[in-house]
Protein backbone atom coordinates (compact mmCIF):
# COMPACT_ATOMS: atom_id res chain seq x y z
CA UNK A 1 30.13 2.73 -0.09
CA UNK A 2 31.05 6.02 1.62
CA UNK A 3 29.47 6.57 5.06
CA UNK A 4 30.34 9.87 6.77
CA UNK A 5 29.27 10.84 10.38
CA UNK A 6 27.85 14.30 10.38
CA UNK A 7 26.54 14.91 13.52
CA UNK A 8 26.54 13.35 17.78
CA UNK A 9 23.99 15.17 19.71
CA UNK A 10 23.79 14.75 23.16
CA UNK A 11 20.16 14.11 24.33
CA UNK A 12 18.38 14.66 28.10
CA UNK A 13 16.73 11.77 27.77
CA UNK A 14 16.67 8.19 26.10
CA UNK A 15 15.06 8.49 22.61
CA UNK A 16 13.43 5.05 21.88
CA UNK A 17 11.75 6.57 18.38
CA UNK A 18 13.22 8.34 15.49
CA UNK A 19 11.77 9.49 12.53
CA UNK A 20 12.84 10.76 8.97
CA UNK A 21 10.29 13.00 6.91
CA UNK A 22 11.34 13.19 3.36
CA UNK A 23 9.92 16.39 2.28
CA UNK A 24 8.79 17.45 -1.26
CA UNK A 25 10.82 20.73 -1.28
CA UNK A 26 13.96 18.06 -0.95
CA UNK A 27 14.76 18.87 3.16
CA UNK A 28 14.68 16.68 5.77
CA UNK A 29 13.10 16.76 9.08
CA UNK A 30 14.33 14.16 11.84
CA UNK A 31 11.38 13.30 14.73
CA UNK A 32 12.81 11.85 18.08
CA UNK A 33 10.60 10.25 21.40
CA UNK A 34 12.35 10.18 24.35
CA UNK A 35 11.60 9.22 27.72
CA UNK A 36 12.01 12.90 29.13
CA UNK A 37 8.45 13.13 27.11
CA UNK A 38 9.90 15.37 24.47
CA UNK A 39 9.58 15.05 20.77
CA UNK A 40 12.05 17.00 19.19
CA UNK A 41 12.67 17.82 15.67
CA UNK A 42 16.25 18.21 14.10
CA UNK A 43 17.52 18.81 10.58
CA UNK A 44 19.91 16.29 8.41
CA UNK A 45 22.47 17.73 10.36
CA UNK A 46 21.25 17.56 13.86
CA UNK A 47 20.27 20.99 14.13
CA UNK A 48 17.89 20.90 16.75
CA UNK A 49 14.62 23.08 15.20
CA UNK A 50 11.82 22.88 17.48
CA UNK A 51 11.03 20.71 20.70
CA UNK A 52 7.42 19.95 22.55
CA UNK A 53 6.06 18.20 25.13
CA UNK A 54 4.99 14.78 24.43
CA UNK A 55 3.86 11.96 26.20
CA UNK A 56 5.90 8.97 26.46
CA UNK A 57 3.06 6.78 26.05
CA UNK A 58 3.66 7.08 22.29
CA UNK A 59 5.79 3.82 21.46
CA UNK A 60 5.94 4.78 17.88
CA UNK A 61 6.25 8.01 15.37
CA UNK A 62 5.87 8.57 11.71
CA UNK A 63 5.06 11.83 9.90
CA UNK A 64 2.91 11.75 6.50
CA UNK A 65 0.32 13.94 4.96
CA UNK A 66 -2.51 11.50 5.91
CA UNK A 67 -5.65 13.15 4.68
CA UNK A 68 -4.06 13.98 1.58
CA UNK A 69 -4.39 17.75 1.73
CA UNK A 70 -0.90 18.91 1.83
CA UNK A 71 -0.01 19.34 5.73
CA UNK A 72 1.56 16.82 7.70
CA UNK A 73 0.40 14.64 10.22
CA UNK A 74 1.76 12.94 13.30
CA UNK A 75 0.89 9.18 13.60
CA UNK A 76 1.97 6.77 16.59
CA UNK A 77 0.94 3.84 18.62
CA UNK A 78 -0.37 4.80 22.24
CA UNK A 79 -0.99 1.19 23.92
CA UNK A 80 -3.48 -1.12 21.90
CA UNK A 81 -4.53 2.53 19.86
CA UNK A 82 -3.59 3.82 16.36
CA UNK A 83 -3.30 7.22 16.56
CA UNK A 84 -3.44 10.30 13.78
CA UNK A 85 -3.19 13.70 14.91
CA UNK A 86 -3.38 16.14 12.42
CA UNK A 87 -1.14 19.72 12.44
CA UNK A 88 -3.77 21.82 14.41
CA UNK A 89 -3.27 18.92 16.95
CA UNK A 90 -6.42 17.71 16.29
CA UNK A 91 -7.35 14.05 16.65
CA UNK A 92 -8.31 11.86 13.27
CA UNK A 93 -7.93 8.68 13.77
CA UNK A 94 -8.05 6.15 16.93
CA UNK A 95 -8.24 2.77 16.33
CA UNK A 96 -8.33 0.34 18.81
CA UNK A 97 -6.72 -3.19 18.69
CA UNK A 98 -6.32 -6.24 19.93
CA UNK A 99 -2.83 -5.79 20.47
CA UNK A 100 -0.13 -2.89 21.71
CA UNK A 101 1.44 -0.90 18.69
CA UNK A 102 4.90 -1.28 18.64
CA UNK A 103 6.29 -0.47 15.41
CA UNK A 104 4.75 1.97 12.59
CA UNK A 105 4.95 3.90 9.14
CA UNK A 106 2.87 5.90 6.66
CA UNK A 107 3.67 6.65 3.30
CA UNK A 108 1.79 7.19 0.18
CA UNK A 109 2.15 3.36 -1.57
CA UNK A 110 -0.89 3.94 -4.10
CA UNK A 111 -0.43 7.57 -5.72
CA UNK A 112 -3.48 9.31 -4.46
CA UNK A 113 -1.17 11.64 -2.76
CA UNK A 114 -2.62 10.72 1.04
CA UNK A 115 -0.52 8.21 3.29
CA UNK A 116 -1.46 4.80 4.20
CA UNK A 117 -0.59 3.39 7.60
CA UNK A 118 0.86 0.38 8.79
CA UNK A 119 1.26 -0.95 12.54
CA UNK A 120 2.76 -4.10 14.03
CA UNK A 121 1.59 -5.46 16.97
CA UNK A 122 3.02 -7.11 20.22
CA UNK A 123 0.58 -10.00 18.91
CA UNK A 124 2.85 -10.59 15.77
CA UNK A 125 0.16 -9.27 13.90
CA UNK A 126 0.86 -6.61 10.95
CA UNK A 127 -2.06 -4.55 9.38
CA UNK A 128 -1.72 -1.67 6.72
CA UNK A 129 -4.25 1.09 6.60
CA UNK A 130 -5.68 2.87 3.76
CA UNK A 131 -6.09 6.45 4.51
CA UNK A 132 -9.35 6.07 4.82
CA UNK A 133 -8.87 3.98 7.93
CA UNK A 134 -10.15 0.93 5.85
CA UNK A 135 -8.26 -2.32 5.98
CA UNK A 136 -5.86 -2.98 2.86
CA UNK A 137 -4.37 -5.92 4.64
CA UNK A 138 -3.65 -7.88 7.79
CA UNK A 139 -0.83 -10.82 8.00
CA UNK A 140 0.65 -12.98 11.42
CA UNK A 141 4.16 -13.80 11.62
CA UNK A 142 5.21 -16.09 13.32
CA UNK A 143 8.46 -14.32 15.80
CA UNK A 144 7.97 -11.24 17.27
CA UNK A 145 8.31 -7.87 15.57
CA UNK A 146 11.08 -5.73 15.59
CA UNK A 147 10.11 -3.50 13.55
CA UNK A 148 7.93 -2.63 10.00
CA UNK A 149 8.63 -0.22 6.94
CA UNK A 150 7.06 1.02 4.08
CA UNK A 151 9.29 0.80 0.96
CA UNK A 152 9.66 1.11 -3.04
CA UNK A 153 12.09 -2.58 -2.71
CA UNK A 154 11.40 -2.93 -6.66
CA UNK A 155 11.94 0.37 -7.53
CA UNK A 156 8.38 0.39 -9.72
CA UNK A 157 6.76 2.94 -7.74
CA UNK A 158 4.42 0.56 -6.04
CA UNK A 159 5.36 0.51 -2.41
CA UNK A 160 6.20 -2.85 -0.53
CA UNK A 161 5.73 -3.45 3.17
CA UNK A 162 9.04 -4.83 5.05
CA UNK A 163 8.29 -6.82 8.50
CA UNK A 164 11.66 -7.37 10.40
CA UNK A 165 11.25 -9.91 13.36
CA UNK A 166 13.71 -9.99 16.48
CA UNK A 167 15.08 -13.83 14.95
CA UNK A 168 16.67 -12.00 12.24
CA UNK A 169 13.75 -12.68 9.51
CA UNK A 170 12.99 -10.36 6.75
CA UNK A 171 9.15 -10.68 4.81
CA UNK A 172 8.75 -8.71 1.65
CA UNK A 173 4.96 -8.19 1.06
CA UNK A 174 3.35 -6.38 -1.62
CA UNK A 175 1.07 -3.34 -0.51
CA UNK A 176 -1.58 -6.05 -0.82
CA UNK A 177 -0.12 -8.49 1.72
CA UNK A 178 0.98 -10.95 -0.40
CA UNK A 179 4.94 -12.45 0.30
CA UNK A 180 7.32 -11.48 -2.58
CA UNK A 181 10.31 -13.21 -0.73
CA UNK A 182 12.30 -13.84 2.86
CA UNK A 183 15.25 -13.50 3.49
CA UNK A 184 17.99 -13.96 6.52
CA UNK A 185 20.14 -11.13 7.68
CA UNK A 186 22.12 -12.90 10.57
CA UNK A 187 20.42 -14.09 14.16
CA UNK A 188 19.10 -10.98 15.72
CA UNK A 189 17.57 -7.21 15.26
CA UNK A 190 16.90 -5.20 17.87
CA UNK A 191 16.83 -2.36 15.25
CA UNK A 192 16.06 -1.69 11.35
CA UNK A 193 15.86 0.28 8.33
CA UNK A 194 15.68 0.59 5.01
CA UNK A 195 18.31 2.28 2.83
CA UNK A 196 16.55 2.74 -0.70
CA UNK A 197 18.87 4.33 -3.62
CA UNK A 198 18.30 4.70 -7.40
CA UNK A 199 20.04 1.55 -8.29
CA UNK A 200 20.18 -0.40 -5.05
CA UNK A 201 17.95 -1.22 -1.63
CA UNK A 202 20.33 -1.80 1.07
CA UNK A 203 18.87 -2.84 4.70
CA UNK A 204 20.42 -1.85 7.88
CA UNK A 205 20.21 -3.70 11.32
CA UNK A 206 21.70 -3.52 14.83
CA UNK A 207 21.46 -5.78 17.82
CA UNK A 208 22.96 -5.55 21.43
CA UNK A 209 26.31 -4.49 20.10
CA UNK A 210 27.57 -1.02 19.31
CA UNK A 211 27.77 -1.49 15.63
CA UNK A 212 25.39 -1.40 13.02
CA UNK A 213 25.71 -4.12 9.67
CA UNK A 214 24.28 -3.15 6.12
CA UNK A 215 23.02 -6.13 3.92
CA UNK A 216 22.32 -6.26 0.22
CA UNK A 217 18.87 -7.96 -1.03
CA UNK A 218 20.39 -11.49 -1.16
CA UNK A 219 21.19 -11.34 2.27
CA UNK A 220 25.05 -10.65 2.13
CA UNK A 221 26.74 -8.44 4.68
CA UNK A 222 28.16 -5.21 2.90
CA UNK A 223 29.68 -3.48 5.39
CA UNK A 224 29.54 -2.39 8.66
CA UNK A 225 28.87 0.95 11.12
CA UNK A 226 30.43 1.64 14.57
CA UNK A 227 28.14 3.59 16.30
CA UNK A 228 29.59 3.57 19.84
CA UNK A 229 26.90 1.82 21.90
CA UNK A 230 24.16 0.00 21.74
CA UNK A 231 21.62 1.46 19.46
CA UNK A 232 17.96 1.79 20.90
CA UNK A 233 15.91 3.18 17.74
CA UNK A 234 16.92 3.64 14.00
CA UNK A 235 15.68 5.81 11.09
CA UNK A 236 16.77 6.55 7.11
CA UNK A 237 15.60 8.95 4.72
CA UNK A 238 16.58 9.84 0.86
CA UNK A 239 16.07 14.11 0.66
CA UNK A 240 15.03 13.85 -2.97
CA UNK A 241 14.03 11.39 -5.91
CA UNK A 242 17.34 11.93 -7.53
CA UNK A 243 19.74 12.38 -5.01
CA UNK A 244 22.51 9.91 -4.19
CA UNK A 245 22.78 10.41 -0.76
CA UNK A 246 20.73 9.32 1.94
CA UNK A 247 20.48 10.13 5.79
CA UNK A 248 20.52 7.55 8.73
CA UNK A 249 19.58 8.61 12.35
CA UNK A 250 20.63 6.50 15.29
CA UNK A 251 19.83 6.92 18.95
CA UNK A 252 21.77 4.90 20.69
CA UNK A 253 22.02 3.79 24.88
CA UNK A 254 24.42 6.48 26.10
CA UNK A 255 21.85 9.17 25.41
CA UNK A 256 23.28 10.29 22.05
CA UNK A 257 21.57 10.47 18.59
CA UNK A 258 23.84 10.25 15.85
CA UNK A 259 23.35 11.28 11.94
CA UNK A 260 25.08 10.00 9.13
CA UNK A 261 25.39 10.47 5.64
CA UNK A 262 25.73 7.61 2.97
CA UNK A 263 26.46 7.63 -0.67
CA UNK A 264 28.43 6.14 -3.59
CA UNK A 265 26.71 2.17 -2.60
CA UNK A 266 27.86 1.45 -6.22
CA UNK A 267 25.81 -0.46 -9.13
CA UNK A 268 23.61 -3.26 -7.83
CA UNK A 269 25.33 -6.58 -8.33
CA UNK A 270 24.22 -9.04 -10.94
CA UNK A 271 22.80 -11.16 -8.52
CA UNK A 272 20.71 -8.38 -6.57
CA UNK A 273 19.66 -7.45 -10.12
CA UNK A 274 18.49 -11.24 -10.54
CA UNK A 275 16.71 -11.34 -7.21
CA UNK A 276 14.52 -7.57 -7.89
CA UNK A 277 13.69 -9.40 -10.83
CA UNK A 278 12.38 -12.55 -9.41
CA UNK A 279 10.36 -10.61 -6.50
CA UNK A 280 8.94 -8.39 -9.80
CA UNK A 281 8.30 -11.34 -11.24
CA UNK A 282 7.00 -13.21 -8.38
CA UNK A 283 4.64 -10.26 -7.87
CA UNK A 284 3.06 -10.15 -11.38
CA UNK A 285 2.21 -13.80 -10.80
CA UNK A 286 0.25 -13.26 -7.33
CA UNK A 287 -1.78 -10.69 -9.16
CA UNK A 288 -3.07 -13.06 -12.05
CA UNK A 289 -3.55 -15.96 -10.06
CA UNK A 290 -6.94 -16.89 -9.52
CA UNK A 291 -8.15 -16.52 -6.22
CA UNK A 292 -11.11 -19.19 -7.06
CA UNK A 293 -9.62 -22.61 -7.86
CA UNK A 294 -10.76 -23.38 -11.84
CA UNK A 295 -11.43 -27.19 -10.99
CA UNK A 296 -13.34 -27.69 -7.59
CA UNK A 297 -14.05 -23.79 -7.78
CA UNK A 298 -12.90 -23.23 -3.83
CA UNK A 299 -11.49 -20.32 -2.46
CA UNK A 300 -7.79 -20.22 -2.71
CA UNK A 301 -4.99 -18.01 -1.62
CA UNK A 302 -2.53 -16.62 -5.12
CA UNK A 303 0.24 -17.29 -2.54
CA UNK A 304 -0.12 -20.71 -3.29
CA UNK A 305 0.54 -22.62 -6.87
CA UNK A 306 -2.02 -25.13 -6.04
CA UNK A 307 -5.43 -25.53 -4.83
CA UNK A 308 -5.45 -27.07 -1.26
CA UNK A 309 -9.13 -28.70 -1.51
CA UNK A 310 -8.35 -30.56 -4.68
CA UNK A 311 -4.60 -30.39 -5.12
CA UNK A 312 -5.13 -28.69 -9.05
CA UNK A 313 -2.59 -26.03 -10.27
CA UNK A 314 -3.95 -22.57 -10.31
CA UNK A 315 -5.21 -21.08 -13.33
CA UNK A 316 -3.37 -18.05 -14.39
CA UNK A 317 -5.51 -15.06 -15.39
CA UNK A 318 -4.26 -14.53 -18.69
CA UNK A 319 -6.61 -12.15 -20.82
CA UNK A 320 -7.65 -9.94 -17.86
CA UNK A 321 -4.39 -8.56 -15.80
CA UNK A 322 -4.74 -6.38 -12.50
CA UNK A 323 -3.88 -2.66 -14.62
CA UNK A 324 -5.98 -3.51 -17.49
CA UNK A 325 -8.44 -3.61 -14.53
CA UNK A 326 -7.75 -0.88 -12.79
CA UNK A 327 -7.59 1.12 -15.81
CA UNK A 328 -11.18 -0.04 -16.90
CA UNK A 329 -12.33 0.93 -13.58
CA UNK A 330 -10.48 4.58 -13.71
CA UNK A 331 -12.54 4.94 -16.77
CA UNK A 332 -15.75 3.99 -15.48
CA UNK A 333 -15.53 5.55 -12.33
CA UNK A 334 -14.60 9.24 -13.41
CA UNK A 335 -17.17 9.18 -16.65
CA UNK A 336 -19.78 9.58 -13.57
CA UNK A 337 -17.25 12.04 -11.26
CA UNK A 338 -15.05 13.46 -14.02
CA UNK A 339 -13.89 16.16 -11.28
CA UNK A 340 -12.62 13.81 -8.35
CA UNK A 341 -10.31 14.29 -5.35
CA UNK A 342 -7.28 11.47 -5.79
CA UNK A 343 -7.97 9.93 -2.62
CA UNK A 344 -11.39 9.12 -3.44
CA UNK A 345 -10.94 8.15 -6.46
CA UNK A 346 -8.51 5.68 -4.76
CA UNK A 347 -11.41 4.82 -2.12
CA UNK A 348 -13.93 4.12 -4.92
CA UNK A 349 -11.40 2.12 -6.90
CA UNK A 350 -10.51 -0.08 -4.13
CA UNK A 351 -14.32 -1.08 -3.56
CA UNK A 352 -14.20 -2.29 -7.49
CA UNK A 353 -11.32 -5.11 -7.46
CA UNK A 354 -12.09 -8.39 -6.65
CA UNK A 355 -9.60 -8.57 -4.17
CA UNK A 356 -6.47 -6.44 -2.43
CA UNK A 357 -4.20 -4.90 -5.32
CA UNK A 358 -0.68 -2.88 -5.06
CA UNK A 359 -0.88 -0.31 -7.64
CA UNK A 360 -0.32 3.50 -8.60
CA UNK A 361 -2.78 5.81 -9.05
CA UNK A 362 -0.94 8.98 -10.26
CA UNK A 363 0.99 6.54 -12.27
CA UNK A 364 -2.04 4.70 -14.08
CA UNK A 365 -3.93 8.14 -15.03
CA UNK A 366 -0.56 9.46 -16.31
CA UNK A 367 -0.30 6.52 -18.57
CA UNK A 368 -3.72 6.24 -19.72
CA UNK A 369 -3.69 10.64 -20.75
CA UNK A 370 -0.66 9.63 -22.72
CA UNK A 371 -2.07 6.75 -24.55
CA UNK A 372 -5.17 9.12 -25.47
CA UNK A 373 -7.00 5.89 -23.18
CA UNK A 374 -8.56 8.97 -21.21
CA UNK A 375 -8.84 12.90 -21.73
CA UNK A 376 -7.99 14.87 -18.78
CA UNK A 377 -5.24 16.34 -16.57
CA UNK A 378 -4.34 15.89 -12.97
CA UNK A 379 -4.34 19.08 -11.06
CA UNK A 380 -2.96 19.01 -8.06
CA UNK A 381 -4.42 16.63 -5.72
CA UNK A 382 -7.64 16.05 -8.00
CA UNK A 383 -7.83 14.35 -11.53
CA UNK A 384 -10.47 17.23 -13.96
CA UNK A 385 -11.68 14.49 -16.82
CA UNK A 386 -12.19 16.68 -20.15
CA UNK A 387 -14.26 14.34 -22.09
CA UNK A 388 -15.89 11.43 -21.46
CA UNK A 389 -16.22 8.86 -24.46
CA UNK A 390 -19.59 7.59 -25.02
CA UNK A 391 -19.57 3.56 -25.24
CA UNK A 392 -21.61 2.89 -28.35
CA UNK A 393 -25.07 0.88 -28.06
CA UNK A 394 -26.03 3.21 -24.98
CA UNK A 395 -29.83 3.34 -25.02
CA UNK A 396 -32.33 3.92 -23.11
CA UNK A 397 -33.95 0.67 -21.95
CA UNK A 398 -37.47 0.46 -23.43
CA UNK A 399 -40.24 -1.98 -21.04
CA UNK A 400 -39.35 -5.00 -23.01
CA UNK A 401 -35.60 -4.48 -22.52
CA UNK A 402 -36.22 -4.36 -19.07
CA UNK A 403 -37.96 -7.28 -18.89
CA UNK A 404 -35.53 -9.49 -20.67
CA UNK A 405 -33.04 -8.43 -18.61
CA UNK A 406 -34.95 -8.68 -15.16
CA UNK A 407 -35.69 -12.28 -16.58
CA UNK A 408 -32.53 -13.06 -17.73
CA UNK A 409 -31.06 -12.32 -14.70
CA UNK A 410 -33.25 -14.66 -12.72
CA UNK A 411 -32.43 -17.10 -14.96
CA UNK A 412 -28.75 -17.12 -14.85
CA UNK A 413 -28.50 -16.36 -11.13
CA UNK A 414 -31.10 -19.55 -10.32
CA UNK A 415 -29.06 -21.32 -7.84
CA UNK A 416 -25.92 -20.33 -8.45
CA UNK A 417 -24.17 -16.71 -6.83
CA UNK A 418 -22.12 -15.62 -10.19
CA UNK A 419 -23.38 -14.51 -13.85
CA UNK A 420 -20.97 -14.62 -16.81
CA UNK A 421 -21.28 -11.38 -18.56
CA UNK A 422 -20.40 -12.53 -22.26
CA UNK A 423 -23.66 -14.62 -21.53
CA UNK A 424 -25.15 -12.21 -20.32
CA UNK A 425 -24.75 -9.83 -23.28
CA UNK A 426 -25.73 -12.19 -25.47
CA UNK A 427 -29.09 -13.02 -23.72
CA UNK A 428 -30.34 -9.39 -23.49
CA UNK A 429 -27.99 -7.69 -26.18
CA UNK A 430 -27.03 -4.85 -23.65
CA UNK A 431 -23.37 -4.32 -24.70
CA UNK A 432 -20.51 -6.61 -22.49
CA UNK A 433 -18.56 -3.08 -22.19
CA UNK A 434 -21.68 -1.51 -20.91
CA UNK A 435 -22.44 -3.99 -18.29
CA UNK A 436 -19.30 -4.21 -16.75
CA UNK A 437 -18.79 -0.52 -16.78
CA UNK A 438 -22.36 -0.16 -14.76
CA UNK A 439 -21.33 -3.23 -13.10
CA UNK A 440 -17.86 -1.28 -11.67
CA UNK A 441 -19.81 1.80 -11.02
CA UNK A 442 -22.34 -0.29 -9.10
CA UNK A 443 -19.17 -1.60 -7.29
CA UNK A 444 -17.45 1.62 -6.27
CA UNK A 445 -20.55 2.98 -4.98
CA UNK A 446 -21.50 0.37 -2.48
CA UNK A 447 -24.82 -0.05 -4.29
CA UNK A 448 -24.36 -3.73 -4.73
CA UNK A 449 -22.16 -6.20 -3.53
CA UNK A 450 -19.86 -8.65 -5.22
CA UNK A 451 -16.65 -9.33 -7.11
CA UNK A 452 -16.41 -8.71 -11.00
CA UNK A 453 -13.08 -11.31 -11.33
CA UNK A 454 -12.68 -11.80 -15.78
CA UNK A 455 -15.86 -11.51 -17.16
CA UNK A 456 -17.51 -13.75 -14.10
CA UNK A 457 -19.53 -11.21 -11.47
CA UNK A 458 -20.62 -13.07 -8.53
CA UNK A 459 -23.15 -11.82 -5.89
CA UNK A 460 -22.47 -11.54 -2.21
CA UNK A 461 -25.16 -13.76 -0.46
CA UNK A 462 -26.09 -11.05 1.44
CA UNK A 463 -27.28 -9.36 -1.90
CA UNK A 464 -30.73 -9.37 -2.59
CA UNK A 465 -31.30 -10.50 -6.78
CA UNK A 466 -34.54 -8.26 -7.00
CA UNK A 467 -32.22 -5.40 -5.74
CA UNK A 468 -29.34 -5.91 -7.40
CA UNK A 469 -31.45 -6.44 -11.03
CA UNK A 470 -33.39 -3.13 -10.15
CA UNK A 471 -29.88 -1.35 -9.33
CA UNK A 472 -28.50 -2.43 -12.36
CA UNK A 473 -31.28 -1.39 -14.58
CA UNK A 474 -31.41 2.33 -12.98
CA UNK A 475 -27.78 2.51 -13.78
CA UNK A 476 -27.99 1.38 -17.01
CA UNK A 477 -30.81 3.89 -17.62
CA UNK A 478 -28.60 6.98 -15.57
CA UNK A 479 -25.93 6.02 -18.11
CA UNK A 480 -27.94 6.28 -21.55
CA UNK A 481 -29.42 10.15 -20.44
């Protein structure tokens, strides 16, 4: 690994919160908090650009293009608030918790080209933020925080979240909150980050000692970093997807910020290579678990291999997996809004699954205009669909198909809160394809509530079965004009 100091700036003030913005046009902007209430903002070489006032009330910075529409915004944690301040200085978001923020990112983990957010809390409590200010995810830990990240660990484009508690403890989630693997990297962080290559994820700590140690994913010490003094705040950035060289920022005690530039961190070892498989693995199985045990039919966590009511194994979703899904749903969604902003496509989508999923947007459409699964093009920020393929059997419903499905419906949903729809579809003859595409639609636009999980939709009890029926039937009709 070759580590080479670039730049010691000298600083008023104590800065207790960097910042790296990786930029699409491949530069790098550095953001700094210090206690002289100044953020200031530096190049990857320490050139300082601009400074401000700003309050140091702020106990956290990131920088991400929140609302999606190509200009930057600041977030940070101001006491118990989350706060999003857009580039006309404008306030967006302000969220109140439970809790003081302590520790925060934003990145884009789900390809609809606006930034999530995620906070930790002096509670121990983490929660990630879709960029619609809607609640992907909350988790506990159970030591206090020392810091949280946003990161592509697997290297599939679907971001992870990374909690780092003060004991030492690193928790892999997927963007879904789900744990993908822990690991140990020695007894204490004050300070972390993440150091994400092409080949390799390195993570960097620091404690109450001037230097700095770098760990590999299995939780082996690769080398280490004298910085001086003690280091107060940390921050890492990669300029570009294909570069080899990434940037670290340090601010450490003695009123210095410090930038370095690493490179050459070699091939990933066999046994990293193992591990990124396992947590790949270990992801792939969360997501077709069942989240309804198949025996005793109680809720259940995919975290866990076994139900904890009745002790059974947990069924593995085997002909329905989470992209299939969120393919089918792509599909339905945008043959009603074939011109549709990424982001809300993304906020539509989310409202279909039957549960919190890590995927990526961008990613998904690509593959399904290459497959021929979908015609259309992304253009910019928005996905334009160019033709929309016409499920056959589409009719419109005559009175007596109406009533066979109003009664059908009765029927299967008599004291029970779920209807299989291969049943379904066999009882009224309306198309399987058909109902779960209105079904989805349904879904995304808040017009019912429920969960479509396989081919099993079940009701929210706060759904009422003469509305849902009636919704279902207008939909069904809207489709076959």
């Amino acid at each position: 690994m070759k580590i080479r100091a670039v730049a010691s700036v000298p600083i008023a003030a104590n800065v207790y919160s960097v910042y790296v913005r990786q930029r699409r046009d491949s530069s790098t902007q550095v953001f700094s908090l210090d206690y002289g209430d100044r953020l200031r903002v530096f190049d990857a070489k320490g050139t300082l650009t601009s400074t401000r006032k700003w309050s140091s009330k702020v106990r956290c910075i990131a920088v991400a293009d929140v609302e999606g529409e190509g200009t930057d915004s600041l977030v940070g944690g101001v006491g118990k608030k989350v706060l999003v301040v857009d580039h006309r200085g404008s306030t967006v978001w302000n969220i109140r918790l439970e809790s003081d923020v302590i520790a925060c990112d934003a990145r884009d983990i789900d390809g609809d080209d606006a930034a999530e957010v995620v906070v930790a809390l002096e509670n121990n409590r983490v929660v990630l933020y879709n960029d619609d200010k809607d609640t992907i995810f909350t988790r506990n830990v159970d030591q206090p925080i020392a810091d949280v990240w946003l990161e592509d660990i697997t290297h599939d484009t679907e971001l992870e979240t990374v909690i780092a508690d003060k004991t030492g403890k690193i928790t892999i989630l997927t963007a879904a909150g789900y744990q993908l693997r822990e690991l140990q990297l020695g007894d204490r962080i004050m300070v972390f980050a993440v150091l994400s290559f092409e080949k390799r994820t390195l993570f960097v700590t620091g404690d109450l000692s001037p230097t700095l140690r770098v760990w590999d994913i299995d939780g082996n010490e690769v080398t280490r970093i004298d910085i001086g003094d003690i280091p107060r705040a940390m921050a890492t950035g990669v300029p570009d997807d294909i570069s080899d060289i990434a940037y670290l920022v340090v601010s450490t005690k003695d009123r210095k910020l410090s930038f370095w530039e690493i490179g050459q961190t070699g091939k990933a070892s066999r046994t990293e290579q193992v591990i990124l498989q396992q947590i790949g693995s270990t992801k792939e199985i969360l997501y077709r678990r069942a989240i309804k045990c198949g025996n005793c039919g109680a809720p259940t966590s995919p975290e866990a291999a076994k139900c904890s009511a009745c002790g059974a194994a947990l069924q593995m979703i085997e002909e329905y997996v989470i992209e299939e899904y969120i393919q089918e749903s792509i599909d339905s969604i945008t043959s009603k809004h074939n011109i549709i902003k990424l982001k809300e496509l993304d906020r539509i989508l989310r409202k279909t699954l039957p549960r919190p999923a890590a995927y990526n947007l961008r990613r998904s459409l690509q593959a399904m205009i290459q497959c021929n699964d979908i015609d259309g093009h992304i253009d910019g920020s928005t996905f334009v669909r160019t033709e929309t393929k016409k499920l056959k059997g589409i009719r419109k419903l005559q009175e007596q198909d109406i009533s066979k499905i109003r009664s059908t419906l009765y029927s299967l949903l008599q004291g029970t809160d779920s209807v299989d729809v291969s049943r379904m579809e066999r009882e009224t003859g309306v198309d399987r394809r058909i109902l779960r595409r209105t079904l989805i639609i349904l879904l995304g636009e808040g017009a019912v509530k429920g969960t479509l999980e396989g081919d099993l939709f079940i009701l929210d009890e706060k759904m009422d079965l003469r509305d849902f029926t009636e919704k279902l039937i207008e939909e069904l009709n809207a489709q076959a004009r």
